[in-house]
PDB file of N, CA and C in Angstrom:
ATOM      1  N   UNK A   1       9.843  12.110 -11.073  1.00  0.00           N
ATOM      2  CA  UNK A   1       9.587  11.158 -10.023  1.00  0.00           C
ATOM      3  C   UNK A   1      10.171  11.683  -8.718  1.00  0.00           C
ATOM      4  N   UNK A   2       9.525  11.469  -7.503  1.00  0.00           N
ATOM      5  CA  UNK A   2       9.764  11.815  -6.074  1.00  0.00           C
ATOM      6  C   UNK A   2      10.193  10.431  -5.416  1.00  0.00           C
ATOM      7  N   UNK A   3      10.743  10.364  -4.605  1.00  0.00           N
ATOM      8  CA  UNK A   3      10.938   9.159  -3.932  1.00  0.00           C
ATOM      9  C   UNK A   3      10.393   9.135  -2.760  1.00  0.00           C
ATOM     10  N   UNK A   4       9.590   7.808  -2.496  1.00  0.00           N
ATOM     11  CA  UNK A   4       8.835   8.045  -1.434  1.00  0.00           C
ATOM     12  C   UNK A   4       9.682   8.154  -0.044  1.00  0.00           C
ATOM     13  N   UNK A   5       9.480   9.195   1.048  1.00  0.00           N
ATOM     14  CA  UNK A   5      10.815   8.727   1.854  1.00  0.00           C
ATOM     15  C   UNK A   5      10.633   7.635   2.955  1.00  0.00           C
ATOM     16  N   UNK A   6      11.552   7.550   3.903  1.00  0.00           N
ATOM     17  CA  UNK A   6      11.861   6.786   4.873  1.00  0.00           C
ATOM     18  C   UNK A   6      12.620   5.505   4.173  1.00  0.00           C
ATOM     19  N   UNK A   7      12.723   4.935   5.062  1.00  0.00           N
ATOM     20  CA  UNK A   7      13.558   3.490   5.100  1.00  0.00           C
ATOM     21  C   UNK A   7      13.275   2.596   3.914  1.00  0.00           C
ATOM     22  N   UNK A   8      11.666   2.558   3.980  1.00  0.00           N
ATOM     23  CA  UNK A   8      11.272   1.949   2.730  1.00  0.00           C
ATOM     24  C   UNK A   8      11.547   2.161   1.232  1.00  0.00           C
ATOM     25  N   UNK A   9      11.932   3.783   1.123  1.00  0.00           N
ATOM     26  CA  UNK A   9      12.100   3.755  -0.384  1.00  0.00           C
ATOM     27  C   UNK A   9      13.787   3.379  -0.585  1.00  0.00           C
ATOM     28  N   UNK A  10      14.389   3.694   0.549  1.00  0.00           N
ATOM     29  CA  UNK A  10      16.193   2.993   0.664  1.00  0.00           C
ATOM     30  C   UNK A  10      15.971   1.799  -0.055  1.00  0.00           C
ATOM     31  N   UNK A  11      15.615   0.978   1.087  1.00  0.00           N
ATOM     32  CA  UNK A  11      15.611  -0.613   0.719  1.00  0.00           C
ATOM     33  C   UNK A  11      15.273  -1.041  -0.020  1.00  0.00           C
ATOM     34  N   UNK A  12      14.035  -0.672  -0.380  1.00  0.00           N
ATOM     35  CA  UNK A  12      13.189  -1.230  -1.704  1.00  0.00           C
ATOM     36  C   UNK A  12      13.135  -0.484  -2.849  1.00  0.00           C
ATOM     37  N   UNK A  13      13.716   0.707  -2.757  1.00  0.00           N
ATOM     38  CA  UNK A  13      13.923   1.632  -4.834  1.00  0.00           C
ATOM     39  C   UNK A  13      12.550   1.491  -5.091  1.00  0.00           C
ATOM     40  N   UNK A  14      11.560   2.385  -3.618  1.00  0.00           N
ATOM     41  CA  UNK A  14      10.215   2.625  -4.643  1.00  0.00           C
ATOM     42  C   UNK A  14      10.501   4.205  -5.010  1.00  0.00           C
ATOM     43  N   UNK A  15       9.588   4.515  -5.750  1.00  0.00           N
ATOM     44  CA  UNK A  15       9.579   5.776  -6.153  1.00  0.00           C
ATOM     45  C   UNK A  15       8.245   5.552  -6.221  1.00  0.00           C
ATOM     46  N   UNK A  16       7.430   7.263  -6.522  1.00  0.00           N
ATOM     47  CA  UNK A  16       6.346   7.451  -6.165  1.00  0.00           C
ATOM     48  C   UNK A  16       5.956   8.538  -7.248  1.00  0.00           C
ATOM     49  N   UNK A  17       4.970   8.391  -8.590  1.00  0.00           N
ATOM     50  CA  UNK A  17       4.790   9.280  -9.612  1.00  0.00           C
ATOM     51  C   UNK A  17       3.886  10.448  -8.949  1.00  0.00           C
ATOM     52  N   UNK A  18       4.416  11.636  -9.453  1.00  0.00           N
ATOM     53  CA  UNK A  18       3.319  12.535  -8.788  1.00  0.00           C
ATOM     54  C   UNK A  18       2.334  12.675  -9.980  1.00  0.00           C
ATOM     55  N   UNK A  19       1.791  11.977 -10.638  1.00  0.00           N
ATOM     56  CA  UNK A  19       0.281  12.572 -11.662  1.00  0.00           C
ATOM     57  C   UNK A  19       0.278  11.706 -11.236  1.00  0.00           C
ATOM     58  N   UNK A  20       0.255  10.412 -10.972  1.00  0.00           N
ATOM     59  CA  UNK A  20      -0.661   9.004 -10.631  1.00  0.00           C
ATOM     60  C   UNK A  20      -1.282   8.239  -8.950  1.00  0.00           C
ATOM     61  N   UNK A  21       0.164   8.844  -8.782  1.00  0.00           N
ATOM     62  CA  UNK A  21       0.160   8.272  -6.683  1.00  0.00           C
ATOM     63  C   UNK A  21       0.497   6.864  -6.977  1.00  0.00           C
ATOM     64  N   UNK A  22       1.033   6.211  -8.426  1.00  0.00           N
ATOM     65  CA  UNK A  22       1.200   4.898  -8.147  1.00  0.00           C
ATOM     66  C   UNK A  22       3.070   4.437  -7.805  1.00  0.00           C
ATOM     67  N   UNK A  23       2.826   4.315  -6.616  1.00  0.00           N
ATOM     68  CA  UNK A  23       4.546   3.872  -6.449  1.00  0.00           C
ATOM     69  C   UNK A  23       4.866   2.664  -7.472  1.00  0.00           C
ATOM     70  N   UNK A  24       6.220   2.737  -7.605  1.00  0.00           N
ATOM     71  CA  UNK A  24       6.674   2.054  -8.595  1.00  0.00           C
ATOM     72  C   UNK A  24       7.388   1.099  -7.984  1.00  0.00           C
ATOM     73  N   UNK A  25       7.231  -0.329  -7.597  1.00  0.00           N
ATOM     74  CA  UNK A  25       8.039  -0.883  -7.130  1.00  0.00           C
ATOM     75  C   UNK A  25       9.067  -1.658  -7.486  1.00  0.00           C
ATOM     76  N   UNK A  26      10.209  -2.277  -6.661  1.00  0.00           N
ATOM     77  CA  UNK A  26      10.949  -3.217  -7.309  1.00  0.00           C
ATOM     78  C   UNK A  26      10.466  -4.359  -8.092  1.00  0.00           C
ATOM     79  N   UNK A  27      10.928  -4.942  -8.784  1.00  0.00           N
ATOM     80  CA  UNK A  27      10.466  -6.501  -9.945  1.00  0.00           C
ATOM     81  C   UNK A  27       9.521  -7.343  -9.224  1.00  0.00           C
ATOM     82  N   UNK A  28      10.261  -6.944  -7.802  1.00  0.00           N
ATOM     83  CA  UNK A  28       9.428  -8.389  -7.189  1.00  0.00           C
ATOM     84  C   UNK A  28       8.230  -7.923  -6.914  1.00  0.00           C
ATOM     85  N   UNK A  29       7.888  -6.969  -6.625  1.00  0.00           N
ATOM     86  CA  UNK A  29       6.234  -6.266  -6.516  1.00  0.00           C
ATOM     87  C   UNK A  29       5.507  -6.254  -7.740  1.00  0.00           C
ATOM     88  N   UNK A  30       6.276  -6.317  -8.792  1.00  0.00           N
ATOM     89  CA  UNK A  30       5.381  -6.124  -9.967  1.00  0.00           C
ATOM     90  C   UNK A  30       5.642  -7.984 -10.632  1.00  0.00           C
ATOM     91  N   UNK A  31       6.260  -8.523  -9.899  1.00  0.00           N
ATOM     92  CA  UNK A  31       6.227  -9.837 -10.539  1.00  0.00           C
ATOM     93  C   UNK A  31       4.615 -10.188  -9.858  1.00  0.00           C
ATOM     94  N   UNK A  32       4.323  -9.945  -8.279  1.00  0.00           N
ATOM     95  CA  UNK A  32       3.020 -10.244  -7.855  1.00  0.00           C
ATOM     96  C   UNK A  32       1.768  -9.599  -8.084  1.00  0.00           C
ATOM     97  N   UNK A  33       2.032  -8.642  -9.131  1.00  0.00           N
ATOM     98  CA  UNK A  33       0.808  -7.745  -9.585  1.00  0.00           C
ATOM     99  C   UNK A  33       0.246  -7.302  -8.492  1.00  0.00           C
ATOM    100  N   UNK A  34       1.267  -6.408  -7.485  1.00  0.00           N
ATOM    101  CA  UNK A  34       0.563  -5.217  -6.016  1.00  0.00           C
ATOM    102  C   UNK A  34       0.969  -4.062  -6.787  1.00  0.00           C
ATOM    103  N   UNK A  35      -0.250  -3.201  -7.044  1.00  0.00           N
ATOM    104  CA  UNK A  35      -0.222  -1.769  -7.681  1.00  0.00           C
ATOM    105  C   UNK A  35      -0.188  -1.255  -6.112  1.00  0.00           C
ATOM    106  N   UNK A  36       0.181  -0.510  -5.533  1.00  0.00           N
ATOM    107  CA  UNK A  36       0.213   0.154  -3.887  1.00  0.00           C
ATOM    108  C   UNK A  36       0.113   1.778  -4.508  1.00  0.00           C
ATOM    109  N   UNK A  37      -1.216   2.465  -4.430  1.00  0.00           N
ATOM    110  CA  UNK A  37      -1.350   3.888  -4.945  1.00  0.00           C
ATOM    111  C   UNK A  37      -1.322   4.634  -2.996  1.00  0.00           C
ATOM    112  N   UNK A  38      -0.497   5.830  -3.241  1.00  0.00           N
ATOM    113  CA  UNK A  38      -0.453   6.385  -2.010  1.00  0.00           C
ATOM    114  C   UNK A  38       0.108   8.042  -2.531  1.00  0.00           C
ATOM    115  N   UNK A  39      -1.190   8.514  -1.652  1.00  0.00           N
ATOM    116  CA  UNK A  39      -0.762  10.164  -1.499  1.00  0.00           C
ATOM    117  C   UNK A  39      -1.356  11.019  -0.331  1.00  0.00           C
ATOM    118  N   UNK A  40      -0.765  12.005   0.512  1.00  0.00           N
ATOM    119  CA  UNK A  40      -1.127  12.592   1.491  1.00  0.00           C
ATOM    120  C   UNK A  40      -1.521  11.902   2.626  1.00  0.00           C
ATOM    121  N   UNK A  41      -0.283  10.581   2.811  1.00  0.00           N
ATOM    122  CA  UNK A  41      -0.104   9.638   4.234  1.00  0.00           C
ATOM    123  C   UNK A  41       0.317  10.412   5.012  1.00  0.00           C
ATOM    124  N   UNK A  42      -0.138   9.873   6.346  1.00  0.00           N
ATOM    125  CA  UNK A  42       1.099  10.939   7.591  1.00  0.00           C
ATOM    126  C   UNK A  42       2.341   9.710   7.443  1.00  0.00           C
ATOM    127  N   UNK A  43       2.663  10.605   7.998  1.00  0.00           N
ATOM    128  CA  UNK A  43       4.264   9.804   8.850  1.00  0.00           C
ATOM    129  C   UNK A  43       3.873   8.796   9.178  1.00  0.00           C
ATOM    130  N   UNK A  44       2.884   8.550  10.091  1.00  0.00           N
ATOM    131  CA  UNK A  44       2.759   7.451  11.195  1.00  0.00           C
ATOM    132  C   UNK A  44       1.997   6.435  10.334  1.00  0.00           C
ATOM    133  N   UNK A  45       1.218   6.721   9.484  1.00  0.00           N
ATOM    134  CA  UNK A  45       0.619   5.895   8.634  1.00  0.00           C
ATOM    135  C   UNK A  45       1.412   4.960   7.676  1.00  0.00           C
ATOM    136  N   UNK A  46       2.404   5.854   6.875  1.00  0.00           N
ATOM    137  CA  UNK A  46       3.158   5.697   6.376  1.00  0.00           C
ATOM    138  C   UNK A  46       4.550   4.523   6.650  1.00  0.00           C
ATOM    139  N   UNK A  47       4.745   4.656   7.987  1.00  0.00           N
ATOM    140  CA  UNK A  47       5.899   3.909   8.357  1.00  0.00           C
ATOM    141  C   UNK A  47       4.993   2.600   9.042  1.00  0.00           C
ATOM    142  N   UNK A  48       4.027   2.699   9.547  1.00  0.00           N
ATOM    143  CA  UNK A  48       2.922   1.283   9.701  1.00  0.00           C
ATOM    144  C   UNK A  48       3.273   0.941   8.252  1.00  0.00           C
ATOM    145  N   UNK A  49       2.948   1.224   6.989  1.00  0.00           N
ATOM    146  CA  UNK A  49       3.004   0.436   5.776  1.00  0.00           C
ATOM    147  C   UNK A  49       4.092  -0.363   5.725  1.00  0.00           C
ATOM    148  N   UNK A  50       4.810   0.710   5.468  1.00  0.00           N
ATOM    149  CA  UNK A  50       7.006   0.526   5.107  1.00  0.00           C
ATOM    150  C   UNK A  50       6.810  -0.581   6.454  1.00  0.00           C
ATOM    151  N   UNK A  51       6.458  -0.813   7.096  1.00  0.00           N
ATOM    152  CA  UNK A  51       7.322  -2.168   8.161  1.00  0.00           C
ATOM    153  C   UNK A  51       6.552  -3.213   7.936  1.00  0.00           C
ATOM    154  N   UNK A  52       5.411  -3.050   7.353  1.00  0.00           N
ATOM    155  CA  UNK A  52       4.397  -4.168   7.135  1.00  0.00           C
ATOM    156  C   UNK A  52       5.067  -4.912   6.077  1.00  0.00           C
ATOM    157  N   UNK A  53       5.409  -4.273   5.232  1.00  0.00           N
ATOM    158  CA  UNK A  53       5.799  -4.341   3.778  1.00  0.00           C
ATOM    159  C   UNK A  53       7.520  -5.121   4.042  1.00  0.00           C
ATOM    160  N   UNK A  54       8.181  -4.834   4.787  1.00  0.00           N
ATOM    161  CA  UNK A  54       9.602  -5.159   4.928  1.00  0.00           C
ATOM    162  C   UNK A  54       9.447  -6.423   5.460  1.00  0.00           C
ATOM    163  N   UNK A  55       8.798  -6.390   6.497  1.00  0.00           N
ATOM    164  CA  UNK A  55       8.602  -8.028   7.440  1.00  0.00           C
ATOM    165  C   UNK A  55       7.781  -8.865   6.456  1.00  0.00           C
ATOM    166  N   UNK A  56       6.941  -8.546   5.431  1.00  0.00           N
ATOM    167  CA  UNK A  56       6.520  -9.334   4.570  1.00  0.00           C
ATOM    168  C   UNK A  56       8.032  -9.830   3.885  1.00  0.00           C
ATOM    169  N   UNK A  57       8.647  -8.695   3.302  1.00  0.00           N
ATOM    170  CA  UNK A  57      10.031  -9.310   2.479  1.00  0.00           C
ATOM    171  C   UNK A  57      11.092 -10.397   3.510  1.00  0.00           C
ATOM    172  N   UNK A  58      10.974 -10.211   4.544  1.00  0.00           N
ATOM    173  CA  UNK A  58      11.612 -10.740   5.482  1.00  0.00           C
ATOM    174  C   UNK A  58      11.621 -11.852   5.821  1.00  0.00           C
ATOM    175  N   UNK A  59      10.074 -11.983   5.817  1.00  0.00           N
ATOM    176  CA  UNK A  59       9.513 -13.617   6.009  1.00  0.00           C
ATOM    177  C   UNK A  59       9.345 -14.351   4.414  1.00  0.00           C
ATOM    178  N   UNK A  60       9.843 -13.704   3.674  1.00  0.00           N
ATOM    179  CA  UNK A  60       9.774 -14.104   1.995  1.00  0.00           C
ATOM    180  C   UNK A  60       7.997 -14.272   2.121  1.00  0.00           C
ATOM    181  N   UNK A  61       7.086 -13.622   2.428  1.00  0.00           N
ATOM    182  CA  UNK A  61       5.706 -13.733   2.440  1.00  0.00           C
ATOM    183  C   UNK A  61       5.083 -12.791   1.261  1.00  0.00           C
ATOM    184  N   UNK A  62       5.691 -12.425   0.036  1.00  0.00           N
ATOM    185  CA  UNK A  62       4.903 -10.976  -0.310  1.00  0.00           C
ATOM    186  C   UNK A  62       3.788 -11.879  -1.166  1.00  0.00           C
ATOM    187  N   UNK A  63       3.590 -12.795  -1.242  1.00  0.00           N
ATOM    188  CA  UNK A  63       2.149 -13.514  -2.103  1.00  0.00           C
ATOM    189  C   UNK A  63       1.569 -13.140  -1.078  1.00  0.00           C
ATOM    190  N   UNK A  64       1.393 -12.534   0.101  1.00  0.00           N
ATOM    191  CA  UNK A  64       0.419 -12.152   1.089  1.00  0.00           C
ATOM    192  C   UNK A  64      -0.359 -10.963   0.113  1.00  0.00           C
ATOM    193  N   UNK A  65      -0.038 -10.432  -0.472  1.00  0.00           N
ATOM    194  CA  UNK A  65      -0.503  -9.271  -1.278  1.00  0.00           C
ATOM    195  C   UNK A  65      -0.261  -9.124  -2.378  1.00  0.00           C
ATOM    196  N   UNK A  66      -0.445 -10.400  -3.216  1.00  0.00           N
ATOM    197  CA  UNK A  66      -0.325 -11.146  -4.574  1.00  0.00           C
ATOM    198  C   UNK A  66      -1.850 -10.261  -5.303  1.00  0.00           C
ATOM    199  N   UNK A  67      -1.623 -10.060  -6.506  1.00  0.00           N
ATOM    200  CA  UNK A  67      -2.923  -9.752  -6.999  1.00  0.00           C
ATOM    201  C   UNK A  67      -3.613  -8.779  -6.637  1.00  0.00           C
ATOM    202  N   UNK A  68      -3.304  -7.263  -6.154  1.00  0.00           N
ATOM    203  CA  UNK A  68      -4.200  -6.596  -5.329  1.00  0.00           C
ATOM    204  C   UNK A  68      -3.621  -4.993  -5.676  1.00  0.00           C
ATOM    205  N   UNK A  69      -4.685  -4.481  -5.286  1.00  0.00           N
ATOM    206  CA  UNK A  69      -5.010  -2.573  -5.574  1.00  0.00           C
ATOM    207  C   UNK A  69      -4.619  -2.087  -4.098  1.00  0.00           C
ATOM    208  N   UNK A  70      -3.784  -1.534  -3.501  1.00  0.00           N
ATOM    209  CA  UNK A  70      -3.496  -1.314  -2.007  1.00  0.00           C
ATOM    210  C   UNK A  70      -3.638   0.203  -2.425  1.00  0.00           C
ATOM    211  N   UNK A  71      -4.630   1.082  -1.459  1.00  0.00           N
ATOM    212  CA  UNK A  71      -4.384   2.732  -1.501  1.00  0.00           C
ATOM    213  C   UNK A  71      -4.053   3.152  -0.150  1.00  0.00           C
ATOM    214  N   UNK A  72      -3.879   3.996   0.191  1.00  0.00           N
ATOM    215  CA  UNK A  72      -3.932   4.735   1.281  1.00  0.00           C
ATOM    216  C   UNK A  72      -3.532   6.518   1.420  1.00  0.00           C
ATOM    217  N   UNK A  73      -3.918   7.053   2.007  1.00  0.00           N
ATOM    218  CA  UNK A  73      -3.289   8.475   2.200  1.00  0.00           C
ATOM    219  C   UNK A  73      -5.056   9.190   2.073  1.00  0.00           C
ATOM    220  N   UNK A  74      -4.855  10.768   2.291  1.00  0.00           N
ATOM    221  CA  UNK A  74      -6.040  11.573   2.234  1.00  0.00           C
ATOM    222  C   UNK A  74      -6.264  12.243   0.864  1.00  0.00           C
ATOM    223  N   UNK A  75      -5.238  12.178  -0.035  1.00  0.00           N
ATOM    224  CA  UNK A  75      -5.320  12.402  -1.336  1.00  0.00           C
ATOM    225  C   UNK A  75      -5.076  11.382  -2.559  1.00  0.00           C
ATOM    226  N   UNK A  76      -4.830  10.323  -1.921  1.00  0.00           N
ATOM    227  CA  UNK A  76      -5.054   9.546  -3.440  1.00  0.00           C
ATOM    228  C   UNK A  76      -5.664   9.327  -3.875  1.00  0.00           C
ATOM    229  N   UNK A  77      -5.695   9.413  -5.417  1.00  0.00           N
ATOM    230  CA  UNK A  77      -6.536   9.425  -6.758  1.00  0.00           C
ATOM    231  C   UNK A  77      -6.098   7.902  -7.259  1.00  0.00           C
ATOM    232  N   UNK A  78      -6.776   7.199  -7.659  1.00  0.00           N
ATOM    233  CA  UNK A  78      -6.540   5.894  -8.680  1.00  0.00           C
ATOM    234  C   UNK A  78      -7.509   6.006  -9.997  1.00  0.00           C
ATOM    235  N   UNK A  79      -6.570   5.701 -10.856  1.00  0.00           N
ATOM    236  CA  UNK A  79      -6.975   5.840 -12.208  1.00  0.00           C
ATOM    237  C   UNK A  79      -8.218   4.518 -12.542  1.00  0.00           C
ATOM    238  N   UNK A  80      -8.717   5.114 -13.634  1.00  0.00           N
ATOM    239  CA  UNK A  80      -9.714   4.196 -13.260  1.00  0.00           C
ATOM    240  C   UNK A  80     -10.014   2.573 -13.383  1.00  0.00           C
ATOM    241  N   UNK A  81     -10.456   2.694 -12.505  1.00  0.00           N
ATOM    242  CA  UNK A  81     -10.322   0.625 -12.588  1.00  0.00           C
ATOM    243  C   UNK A  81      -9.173   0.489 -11.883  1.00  0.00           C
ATOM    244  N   UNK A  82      -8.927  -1.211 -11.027  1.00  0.00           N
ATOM    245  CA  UNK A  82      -7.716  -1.398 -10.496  1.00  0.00           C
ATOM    246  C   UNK A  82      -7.726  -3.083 -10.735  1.00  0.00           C
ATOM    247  N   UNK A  83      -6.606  -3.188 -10.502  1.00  0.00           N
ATOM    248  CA  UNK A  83      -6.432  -4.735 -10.803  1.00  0.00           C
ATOM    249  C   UNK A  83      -6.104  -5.805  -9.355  1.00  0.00           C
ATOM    250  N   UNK A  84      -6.793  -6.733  -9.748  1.00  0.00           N
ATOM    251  CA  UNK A  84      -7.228  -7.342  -8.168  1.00  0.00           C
ATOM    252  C   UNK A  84      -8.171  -7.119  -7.794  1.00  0.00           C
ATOM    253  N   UNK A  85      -7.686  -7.036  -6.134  1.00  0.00           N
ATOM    254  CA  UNK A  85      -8.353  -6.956  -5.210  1.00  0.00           C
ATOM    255  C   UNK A  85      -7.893  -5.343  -5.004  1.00  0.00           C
ATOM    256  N   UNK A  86      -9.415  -4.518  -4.109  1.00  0.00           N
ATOM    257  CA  UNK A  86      -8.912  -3.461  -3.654  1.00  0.00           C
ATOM    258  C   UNK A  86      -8.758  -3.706  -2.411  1.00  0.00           C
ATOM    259  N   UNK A  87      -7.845  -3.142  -1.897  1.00  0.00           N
ATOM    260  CA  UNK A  87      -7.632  -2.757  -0.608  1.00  0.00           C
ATOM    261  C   UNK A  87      -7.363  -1.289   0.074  1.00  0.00           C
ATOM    262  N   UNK A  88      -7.932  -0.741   0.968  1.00  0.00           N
ATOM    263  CA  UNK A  88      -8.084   0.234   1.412  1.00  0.00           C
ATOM    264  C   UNK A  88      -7.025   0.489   2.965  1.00  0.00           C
ATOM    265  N   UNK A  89      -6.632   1.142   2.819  1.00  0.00           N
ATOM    266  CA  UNK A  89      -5.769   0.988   3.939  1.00  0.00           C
ATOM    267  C   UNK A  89      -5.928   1.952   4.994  1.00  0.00           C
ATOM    268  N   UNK A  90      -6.483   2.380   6.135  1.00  0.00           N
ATOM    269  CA  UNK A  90      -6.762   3.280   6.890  1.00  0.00           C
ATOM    270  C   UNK A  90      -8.027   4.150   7.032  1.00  0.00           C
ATOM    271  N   UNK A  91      -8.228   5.154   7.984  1.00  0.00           N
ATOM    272  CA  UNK A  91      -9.502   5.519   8.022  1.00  0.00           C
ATOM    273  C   UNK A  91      -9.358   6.502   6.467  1.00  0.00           C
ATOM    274  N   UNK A  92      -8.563   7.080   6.213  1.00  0.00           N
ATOM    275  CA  UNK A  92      -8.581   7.955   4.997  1.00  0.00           C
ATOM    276  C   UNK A  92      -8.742   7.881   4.049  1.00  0.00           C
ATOM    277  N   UNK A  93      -9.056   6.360   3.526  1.00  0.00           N
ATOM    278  CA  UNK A  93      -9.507   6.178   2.188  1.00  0.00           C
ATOM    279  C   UNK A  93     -11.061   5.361   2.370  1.00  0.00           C
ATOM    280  N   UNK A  94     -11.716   5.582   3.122  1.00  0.00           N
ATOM    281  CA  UNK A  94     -12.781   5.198   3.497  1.00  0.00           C
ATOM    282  C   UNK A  94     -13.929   5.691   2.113  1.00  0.00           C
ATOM    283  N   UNK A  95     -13.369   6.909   1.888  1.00  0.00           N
ATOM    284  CA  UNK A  95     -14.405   7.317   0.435  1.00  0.00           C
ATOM    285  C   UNK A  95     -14.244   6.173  -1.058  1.00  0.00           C
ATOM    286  N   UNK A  96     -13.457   5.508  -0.641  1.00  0.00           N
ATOM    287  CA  UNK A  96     -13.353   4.660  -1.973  1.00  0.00           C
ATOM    288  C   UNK A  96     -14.004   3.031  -1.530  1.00  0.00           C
ATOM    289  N   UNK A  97     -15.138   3.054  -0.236  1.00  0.00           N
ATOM    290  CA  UNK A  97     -15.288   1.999   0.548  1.00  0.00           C
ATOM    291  C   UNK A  97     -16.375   1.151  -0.259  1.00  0.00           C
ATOM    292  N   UNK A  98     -17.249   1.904  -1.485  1.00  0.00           N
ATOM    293  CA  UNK A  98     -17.826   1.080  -2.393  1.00  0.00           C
ATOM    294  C   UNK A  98     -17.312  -0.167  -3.085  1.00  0.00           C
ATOM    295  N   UNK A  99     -16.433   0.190  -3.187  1.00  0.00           N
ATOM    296  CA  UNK A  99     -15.279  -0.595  -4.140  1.00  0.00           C
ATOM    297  C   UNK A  99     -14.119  -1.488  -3.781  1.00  0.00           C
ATOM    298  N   UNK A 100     -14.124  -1.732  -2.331  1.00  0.00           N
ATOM    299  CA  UNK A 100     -13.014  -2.851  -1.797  1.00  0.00           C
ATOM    300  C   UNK A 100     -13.239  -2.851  -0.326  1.00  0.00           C
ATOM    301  N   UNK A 101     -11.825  -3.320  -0.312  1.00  0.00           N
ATOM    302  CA  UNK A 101     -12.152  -4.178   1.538  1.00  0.00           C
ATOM    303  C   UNK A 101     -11.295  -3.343   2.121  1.00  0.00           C
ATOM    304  N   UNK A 102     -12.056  -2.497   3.543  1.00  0.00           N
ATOM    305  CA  UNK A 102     -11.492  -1.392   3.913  1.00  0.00           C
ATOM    306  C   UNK A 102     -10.751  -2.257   5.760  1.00  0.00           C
ATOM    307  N   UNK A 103      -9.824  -1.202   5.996  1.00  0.00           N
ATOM    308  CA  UNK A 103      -9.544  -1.165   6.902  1.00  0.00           C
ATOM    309  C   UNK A 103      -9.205   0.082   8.126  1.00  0.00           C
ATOM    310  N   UNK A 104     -10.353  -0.248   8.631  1.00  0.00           N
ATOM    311  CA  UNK A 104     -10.247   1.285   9.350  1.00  0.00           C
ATOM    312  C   UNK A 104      -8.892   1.185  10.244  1.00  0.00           C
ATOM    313  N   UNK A 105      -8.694   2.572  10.803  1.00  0.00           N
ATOM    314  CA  UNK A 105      -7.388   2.837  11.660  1.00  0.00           C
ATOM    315  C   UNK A 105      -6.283   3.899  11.364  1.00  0.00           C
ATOM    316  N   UNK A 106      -6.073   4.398  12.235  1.00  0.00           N
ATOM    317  CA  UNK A 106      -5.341   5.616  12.518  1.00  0.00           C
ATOM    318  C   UNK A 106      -4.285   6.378  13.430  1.00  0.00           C
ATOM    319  N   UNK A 107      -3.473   5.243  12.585  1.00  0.00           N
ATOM    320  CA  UNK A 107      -3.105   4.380  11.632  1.00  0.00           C
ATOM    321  C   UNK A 107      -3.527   3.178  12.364  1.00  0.00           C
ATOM    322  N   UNK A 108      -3.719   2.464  10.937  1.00  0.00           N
ATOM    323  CA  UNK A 108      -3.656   0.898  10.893  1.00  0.00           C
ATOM    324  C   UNK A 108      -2.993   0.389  12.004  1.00  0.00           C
ATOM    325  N   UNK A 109      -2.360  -1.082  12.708  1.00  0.00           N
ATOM    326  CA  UNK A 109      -1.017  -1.282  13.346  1.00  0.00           C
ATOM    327  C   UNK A 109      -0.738  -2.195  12.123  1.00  0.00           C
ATOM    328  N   UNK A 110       0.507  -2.321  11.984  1.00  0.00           N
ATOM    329  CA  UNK A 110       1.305  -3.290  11.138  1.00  0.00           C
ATOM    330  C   UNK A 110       0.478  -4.693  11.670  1.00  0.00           C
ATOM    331  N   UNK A 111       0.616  -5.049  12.561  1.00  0.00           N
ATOM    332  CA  UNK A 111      -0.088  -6.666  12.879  1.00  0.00           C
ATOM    333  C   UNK A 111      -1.544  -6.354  12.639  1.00  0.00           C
ATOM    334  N   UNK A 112      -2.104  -5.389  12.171  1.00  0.00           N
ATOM    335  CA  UNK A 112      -3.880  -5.093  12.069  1.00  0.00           C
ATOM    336  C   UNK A 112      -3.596  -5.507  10.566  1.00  0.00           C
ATOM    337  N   UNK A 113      -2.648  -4.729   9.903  1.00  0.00           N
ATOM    338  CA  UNK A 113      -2.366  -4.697   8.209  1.00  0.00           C
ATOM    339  C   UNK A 113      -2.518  -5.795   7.687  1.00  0.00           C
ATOM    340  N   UNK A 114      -1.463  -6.424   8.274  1.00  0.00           N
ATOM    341  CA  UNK A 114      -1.565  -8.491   8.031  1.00  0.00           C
ATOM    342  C   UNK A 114      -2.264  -9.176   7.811  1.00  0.00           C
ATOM    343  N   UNK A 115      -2.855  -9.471   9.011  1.00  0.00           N
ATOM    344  CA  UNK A 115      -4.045  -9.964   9.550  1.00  0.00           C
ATOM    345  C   UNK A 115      -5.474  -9.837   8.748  1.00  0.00           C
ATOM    346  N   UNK A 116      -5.390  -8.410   8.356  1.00  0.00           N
ATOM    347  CA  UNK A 116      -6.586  -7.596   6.984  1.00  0.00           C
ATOM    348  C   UNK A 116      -6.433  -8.722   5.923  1.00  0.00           C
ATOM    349  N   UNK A 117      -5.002  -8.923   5.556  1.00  0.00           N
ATOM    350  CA  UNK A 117      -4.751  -9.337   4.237  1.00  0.00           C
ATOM    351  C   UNK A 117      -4.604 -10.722   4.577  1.00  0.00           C
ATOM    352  N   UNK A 118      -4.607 -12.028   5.734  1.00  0.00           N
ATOM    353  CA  UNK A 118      -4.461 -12.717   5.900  1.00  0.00           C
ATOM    354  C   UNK A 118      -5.969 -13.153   5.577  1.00  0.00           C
ATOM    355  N   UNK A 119      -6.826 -12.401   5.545  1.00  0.00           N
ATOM    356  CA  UNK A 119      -8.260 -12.993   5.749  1.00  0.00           C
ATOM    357  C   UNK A 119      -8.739 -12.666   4.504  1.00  0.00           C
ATOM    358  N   UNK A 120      -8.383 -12.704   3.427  1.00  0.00           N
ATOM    359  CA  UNK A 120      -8.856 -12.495   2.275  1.00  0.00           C
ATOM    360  C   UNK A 120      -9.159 -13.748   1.678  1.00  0.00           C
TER     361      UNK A 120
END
């Protein structure tokens, strides 16, 4: 296991499998059934997530992303089938746009991220 870096994997003890791309999150992510698959994010993409994701914990909001398949990056792979809802996160996973609700951007903004998932 790799740990995903920045701030986010501090705070929250994700780790990140390299055969799967599925981060592993704390209890409370897997109490809401959010699988979040991510590989070959930039930086900037990346830390749009990690703050989206913190101010969700912040505002005690994470049923905002209750039930759901979140990908993002230029190389992630998801095994097959996902549970939920998919969600697509950025212009880079646009190839998986058959199959869920995309959000273009590059990067996303954290208040674009929300807002995506507010309208579900």
């Amino acid at each position: 296991m790799k740990l995903f870096p920045g701030f986010f994997a501090n705070c929250m003890g994700v780790a990140s499998s390299c055969q799967t791309n599925l981060l592993i999150c704390h209890p409370q992510y897997q109490r809401i059934r959010a699988y979040i698959y991510e590989s070959g994010t930039c930086s900037v993409c990346k830390h749009c997530f990690e703050s989206f994701l913190i101010n969700l914990e912040r505002e005690q909001n994470l049923d905002l992303i209750k039930d759901s398949t979140i990908l993002l990056g230029q190389t992630v792979q998801m095994s097959q089938g996902y549970k939920g809802e998919l969600f697509l996160i950025g212009t880079c996973t646009r190839r998986f746009l058959r199959g869920g609700k995309f959000l273009p951007g590059c990067p996303p903004h954290m208040d674009d991220i929300k807002a995506f998932f507010e309208q579900r």
